[in-house]
N, C-alpha and C. Protein backbone atom coordinates (compact mmCIF):
# COMPACT_ATOMS: atom_id res chain seq x y z
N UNK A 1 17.61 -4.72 11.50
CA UNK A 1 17.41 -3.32 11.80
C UNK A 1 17.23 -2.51 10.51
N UNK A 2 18.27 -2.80 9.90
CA UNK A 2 18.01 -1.93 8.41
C UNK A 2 16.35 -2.46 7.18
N UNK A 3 16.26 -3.75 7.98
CA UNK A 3 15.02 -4.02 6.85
C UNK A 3 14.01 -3.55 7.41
N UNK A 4 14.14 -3.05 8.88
CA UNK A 4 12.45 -2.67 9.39
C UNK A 4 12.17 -1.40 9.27
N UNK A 5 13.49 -0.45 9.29
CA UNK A 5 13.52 1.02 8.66
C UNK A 5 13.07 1.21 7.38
N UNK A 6 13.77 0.24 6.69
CA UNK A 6 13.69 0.52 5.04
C UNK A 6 12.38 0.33 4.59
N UNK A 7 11.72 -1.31 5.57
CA UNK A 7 10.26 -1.14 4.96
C UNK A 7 9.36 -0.20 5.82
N UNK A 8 9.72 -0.07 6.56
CA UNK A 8 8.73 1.20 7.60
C UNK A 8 8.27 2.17 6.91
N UNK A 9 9.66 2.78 6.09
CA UNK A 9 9.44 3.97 5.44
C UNK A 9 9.27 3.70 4.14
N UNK A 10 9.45 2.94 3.40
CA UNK A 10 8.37 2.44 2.17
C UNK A 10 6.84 2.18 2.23
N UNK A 11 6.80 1.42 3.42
CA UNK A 11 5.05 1.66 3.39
C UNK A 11 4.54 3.03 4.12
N UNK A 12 5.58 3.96 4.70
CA UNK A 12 4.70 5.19 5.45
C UNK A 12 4.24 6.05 4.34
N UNK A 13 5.83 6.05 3.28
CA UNK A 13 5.21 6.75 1.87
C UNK A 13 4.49 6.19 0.81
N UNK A 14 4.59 4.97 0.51
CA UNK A 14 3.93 4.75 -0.30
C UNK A 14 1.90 4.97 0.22
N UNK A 15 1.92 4.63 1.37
CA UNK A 15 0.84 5.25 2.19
C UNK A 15 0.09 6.55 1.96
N UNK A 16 1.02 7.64 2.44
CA UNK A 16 0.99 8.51 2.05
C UNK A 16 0.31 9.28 0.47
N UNK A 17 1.38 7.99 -0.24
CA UNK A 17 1.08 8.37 -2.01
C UNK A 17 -0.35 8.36 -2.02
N UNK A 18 -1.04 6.78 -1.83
CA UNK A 18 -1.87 6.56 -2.07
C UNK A 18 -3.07 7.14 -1.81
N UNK A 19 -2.94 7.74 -0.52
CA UNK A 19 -4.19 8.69 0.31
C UNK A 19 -3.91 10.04 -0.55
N UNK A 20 -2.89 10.77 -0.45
CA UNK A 20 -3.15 12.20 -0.45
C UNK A 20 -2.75 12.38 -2.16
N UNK A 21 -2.41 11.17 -2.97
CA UNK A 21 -1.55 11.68 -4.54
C UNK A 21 -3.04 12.08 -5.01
N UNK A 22 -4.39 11.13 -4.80
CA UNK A 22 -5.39 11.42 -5.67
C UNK A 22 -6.07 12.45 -5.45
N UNK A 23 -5.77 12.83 -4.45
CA UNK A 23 -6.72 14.45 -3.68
C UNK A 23 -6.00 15.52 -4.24
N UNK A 24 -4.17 15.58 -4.13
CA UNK A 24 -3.88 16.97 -4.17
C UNK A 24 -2.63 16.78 -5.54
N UNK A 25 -1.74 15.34 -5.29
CA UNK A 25 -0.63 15.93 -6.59
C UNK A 25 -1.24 15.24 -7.85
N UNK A 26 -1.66 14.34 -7.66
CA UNK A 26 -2.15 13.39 -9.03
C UNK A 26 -3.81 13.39 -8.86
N UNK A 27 -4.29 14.63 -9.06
CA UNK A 27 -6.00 14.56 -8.36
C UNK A 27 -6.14 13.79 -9.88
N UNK A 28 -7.98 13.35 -9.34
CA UNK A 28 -8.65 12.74 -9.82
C UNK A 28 -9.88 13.62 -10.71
N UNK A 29 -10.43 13.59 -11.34
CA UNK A 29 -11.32 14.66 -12.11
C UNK A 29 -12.45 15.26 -11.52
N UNK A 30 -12.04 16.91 -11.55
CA UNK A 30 -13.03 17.57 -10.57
C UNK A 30 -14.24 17.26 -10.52
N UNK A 31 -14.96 17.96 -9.18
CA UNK A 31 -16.48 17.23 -9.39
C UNK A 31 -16.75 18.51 -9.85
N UNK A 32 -18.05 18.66 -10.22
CA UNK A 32 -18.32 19.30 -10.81
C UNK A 32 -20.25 19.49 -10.03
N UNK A 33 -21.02 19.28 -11.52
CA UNK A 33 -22.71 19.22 -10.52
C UNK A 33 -23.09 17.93 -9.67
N UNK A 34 -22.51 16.85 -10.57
CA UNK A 34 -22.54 15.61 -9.68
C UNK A 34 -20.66 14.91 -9.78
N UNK A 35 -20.52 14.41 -7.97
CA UNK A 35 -19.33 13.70 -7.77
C UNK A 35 -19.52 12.21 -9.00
N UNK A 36 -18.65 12.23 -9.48
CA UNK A 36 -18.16 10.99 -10.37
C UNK A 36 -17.36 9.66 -9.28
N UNK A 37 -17.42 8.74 -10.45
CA UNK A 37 -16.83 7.02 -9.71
C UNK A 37 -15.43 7.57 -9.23
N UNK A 38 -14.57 8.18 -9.71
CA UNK A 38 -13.50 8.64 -9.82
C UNK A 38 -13.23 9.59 -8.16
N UNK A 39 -13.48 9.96 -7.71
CA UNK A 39 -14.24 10.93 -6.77
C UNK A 39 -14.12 9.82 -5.85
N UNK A 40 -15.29 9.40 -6.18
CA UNK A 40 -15.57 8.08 -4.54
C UNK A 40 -14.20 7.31 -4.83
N UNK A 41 -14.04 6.46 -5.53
CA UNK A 41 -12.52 6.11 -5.70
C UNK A 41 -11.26 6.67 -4.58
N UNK A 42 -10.89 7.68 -5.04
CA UNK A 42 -10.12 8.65 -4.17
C UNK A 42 -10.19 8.35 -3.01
N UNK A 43 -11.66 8.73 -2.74
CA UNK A 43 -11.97 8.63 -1.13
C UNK A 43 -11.94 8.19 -0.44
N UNK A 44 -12.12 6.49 -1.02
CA UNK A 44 -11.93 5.03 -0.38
C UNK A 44 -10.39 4.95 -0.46
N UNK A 45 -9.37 5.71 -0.94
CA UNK A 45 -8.15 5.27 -1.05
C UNK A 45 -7.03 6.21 0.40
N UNK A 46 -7.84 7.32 0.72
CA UNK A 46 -7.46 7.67 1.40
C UNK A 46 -7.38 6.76 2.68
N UNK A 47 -8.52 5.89 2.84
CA UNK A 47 -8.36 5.08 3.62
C UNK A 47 -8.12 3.65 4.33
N UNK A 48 -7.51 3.10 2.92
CA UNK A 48 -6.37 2.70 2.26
C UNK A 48 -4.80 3.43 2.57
N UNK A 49 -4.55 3.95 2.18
CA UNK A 49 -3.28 4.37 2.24
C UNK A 49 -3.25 4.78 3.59
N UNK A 50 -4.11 5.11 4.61
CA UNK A 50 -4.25 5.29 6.16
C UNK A 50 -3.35 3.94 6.77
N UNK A 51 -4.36 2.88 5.97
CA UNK A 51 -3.98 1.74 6.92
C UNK A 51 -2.65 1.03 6.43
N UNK A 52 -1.99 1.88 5.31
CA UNK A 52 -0.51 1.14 4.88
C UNK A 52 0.15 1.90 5.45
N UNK A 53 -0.31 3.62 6.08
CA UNK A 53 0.72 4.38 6.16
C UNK A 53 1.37 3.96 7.81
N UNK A 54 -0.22 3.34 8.67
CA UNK A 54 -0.13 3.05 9.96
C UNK A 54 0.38 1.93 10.87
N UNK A 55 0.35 1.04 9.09
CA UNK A 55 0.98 -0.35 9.47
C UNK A 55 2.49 -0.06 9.49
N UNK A 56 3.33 1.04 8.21
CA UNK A 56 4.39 1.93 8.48
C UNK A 56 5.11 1.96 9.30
N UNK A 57 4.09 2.56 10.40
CA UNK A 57 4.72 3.33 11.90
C UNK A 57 4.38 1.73 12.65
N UNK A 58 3.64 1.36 12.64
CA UNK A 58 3.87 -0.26 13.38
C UNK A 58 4.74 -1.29 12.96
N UNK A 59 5.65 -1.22 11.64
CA UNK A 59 6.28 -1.78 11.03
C UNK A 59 7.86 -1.25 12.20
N UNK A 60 8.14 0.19 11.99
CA UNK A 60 9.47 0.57 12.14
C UNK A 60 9.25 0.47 14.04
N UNK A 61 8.11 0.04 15.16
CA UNK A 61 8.42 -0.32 15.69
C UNK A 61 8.21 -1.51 16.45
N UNK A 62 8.08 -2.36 15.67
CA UNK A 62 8.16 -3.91 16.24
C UNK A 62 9.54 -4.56 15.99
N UNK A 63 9.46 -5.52 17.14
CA UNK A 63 11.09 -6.05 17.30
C UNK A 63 10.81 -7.43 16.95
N UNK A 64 9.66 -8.03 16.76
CA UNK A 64 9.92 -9.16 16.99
C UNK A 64 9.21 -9.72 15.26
N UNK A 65 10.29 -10.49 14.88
CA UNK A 65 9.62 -11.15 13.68
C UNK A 65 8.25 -11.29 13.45
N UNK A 66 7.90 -11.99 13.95
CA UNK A 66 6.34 -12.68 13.58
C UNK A 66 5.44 -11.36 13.57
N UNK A 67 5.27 -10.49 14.51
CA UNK A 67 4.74 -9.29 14.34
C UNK A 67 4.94 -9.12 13.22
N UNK A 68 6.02 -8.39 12.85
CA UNK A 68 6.51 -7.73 11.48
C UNK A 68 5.87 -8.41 10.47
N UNK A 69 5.56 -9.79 10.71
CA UNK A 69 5.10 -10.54 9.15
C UNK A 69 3.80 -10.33 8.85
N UNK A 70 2.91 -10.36 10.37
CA UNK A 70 1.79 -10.22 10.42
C UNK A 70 1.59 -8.22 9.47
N UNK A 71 1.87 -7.61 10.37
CA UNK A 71 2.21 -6.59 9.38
C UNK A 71 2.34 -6.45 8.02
N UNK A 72 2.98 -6.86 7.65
CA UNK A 72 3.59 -6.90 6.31
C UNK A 72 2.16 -7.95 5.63
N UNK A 73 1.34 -8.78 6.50
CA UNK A 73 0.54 -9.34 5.74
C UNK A 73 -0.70 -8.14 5.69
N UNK A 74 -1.02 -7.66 6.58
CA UNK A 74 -1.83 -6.60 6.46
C UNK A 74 -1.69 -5.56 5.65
N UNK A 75 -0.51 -5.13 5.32
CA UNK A 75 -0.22 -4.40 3.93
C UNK A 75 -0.51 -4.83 3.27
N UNK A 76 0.03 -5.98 2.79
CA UNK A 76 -0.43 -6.91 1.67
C UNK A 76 -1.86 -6.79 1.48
N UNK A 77 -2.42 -7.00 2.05
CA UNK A 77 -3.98 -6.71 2.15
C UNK A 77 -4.66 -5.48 1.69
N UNK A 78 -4.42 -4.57 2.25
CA UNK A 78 -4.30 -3.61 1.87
C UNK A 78 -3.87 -2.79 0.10
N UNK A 79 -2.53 -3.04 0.18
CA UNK A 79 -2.32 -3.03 -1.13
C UNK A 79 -3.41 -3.37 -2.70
N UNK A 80 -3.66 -4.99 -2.24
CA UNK A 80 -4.98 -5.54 -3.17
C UNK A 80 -5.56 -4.65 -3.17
N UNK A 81 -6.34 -4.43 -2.09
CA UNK A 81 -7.12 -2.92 -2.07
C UNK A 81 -7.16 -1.72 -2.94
N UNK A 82 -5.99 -1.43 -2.82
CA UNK A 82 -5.91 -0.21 -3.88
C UNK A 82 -5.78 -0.66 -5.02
N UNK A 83 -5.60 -1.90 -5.45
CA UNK A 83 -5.32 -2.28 -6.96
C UNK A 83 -7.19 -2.52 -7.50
N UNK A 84 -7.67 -3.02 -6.24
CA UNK A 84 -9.11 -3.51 -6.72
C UNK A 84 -9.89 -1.98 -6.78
N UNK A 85 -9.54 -1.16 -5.73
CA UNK A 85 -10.76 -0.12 -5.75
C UNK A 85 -11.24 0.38 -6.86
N UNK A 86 -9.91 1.17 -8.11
CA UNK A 86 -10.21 1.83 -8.85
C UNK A 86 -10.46 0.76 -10.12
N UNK A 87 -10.29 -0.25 -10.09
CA UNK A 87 -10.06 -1.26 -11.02
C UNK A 87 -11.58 -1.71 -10.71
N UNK A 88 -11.68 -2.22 -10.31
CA UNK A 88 -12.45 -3.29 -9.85
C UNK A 88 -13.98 -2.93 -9.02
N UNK A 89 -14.04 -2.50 -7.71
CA UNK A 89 -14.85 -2.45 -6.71
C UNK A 89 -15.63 -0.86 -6.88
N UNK A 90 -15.04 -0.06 -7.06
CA UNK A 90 -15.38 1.47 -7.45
C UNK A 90 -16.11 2.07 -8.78
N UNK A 91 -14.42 2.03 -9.38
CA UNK A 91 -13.65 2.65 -10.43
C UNK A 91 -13.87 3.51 -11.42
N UNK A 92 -13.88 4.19 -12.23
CA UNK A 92 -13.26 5.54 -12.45
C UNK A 92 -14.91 5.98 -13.76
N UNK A 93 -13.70 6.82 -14.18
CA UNK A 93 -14.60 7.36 -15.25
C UNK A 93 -14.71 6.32 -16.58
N UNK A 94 -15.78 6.63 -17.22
CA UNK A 94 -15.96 5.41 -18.30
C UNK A 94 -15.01 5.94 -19.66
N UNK A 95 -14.40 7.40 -19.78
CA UNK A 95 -14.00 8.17 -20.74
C UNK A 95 -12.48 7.08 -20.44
N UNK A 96 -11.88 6.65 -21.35
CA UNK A 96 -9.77 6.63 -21.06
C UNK A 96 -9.48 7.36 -21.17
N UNK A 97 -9.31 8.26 -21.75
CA UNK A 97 -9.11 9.77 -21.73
C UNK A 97 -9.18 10.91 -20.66
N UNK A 98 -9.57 10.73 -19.94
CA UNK A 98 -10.15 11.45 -18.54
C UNK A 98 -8.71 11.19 -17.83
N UNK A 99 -8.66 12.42 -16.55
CA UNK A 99 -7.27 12.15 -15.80
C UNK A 99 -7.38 11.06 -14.70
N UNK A 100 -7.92 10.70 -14.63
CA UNK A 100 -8.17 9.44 -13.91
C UNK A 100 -7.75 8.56 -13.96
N UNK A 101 -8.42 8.72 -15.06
CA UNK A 101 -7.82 7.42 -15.98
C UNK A 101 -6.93 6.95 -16.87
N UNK A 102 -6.04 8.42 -17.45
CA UNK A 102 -4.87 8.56 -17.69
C UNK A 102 -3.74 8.71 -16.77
N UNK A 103 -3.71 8.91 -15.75
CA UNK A 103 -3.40 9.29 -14.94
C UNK A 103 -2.87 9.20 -13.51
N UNK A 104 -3.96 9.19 -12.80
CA UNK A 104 -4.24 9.20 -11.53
C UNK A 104 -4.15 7.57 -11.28
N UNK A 105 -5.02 6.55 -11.14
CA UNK A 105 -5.40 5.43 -11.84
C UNK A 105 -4.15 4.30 -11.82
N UNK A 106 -3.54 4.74 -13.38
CA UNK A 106 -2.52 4.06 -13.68
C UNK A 106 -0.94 4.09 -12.35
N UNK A 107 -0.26 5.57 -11.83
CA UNK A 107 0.37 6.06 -11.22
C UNK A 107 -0.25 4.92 -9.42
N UNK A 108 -1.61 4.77 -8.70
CA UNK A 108 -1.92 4.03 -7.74
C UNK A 108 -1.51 2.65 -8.25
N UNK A 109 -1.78 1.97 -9.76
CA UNK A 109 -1.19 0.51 -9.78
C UNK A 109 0.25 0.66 -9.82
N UNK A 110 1.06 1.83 -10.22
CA UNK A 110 2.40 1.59 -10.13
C UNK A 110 3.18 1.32 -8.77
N UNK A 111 2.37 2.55 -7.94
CA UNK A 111 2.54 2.23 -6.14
C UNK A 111 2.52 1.08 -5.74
N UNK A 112 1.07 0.57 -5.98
CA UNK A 112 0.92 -0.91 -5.41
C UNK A 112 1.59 -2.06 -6.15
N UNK A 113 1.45 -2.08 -7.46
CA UNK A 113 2.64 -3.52 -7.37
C UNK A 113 3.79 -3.21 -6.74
N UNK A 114 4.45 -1.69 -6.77
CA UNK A 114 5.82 -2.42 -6.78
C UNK A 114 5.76 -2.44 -5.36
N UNK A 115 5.30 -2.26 -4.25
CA UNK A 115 4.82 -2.63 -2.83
C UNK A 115 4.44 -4.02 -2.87
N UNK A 116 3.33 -4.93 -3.72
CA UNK A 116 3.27 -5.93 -3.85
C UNK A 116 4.82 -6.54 -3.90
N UNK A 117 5.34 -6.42 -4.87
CA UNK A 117 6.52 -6.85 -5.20
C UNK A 117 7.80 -6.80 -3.76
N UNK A 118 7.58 -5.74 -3.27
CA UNK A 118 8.73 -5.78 -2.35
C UNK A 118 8.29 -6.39 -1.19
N UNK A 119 6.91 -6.57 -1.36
CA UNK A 119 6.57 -7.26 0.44
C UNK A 119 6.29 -8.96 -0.19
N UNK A 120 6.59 -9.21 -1.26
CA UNK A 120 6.89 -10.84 -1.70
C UNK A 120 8.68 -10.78 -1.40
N UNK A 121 9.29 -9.99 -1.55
CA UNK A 121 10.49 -10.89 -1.18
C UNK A 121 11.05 -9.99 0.55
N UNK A 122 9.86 -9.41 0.84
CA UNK A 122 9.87 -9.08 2.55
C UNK A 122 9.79 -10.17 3.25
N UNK A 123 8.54 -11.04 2.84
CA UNK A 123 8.09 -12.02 3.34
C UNK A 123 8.72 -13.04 3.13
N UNK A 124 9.74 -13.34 2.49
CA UNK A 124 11.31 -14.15 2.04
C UNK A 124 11.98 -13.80 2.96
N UNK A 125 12.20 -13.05 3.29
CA UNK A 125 13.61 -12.26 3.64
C UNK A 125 12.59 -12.80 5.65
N UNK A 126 11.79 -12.38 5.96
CA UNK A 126 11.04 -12.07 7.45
C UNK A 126 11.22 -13.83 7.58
N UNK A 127 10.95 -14.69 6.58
CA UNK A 127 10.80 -16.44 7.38
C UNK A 127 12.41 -16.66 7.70
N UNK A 128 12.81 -16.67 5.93
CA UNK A 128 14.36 -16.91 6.46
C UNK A 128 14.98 -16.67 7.56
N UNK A 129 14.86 -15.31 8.36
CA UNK A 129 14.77 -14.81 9.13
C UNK A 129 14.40 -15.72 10.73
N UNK A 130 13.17 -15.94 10.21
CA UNK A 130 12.37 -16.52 11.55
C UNK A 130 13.03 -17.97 11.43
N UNK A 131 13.20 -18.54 10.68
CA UNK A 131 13.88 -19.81 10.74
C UNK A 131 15.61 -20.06 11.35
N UNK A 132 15.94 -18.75 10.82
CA UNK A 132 17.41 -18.74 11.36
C UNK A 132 17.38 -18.49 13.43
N UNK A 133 16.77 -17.59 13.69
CA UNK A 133 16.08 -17.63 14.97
C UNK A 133 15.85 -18.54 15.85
N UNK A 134 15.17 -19.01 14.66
CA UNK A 134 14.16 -20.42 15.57
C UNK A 134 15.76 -22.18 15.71
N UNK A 135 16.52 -21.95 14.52
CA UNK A 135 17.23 -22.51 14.44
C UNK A 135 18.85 -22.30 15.78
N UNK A 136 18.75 -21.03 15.70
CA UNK A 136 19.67 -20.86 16.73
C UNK A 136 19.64 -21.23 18.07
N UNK A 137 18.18 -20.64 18.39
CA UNK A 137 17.50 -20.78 20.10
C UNK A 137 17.84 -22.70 20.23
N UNK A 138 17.63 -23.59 19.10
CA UNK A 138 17.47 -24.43 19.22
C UNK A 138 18.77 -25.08 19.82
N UNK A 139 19.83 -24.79 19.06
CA UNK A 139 20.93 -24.89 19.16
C UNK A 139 22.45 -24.39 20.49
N UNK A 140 21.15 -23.24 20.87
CA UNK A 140 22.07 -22.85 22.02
C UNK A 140 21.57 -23.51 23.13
């Protein structure tokens, strides 16, 4: 009970972060005459962080293990996502210097590993889990 709350609401906000930090608290560098990489970036992240914020609310209500993992693998998924967009698949302005890229940028990889990180020992914590389960039913 306490791990499906705790991650529910870690991925609703970290969700959250990811969609709305680059638009409004950690924006990304204004557009100006023409939208920049940085810009589209953002945009693709909003919908990104949609689908971590939604897996969230599908996280805090599923009861049954295997769901939850499946979940938690779809975050996972997700997550990559935001590490690749601005990195990788998009990404930003060519300046380091730019808030983007000082910035904005760096603050989305801090989100996502440490989400990476907690849904590697989620996914520890969800088998153990499923094994103890599966071990009991057996037993009774």
């Amino acid at each position: 009970m306490k791990n499906r709350i705790l991650t529910g609401l870690l991925f609703i906000i970290s969700g959250l972060l990811i969609a709305a930090g680059p638009q409004s608290i950690f924006k990304v560098c204004a557009v100006k005459e023409m939208a920049m990489k940085c810009h589209w970036s953002a945009r693709a992240l909003i919908a990104v962080g949609g689908i971590i914020f939604f897996g969230g609310i599908l996280y805090l209500l599923a009861n049954i293990i295997v769901v939850r993992l499946n979940i938690t693998l779809l975050v996972l998924a997700a997550y990559i996502s935001s590490l690749l967009i601005p990195s990788v698949l998009i990404g930003g302005c060519g300046n380091k210097k730019m808030i983007c890229q000082s910035l904005t940028f760096p603050l989305i990889y801090v989100i996502s590993g440490a989400g990476l990180l907690y849904i590697a020992g989620n996914i520890l914590f969800l088998i153990a889990q499923f094994k103890k389960e599966t071990t009991d039913a057996k037993t009774a």
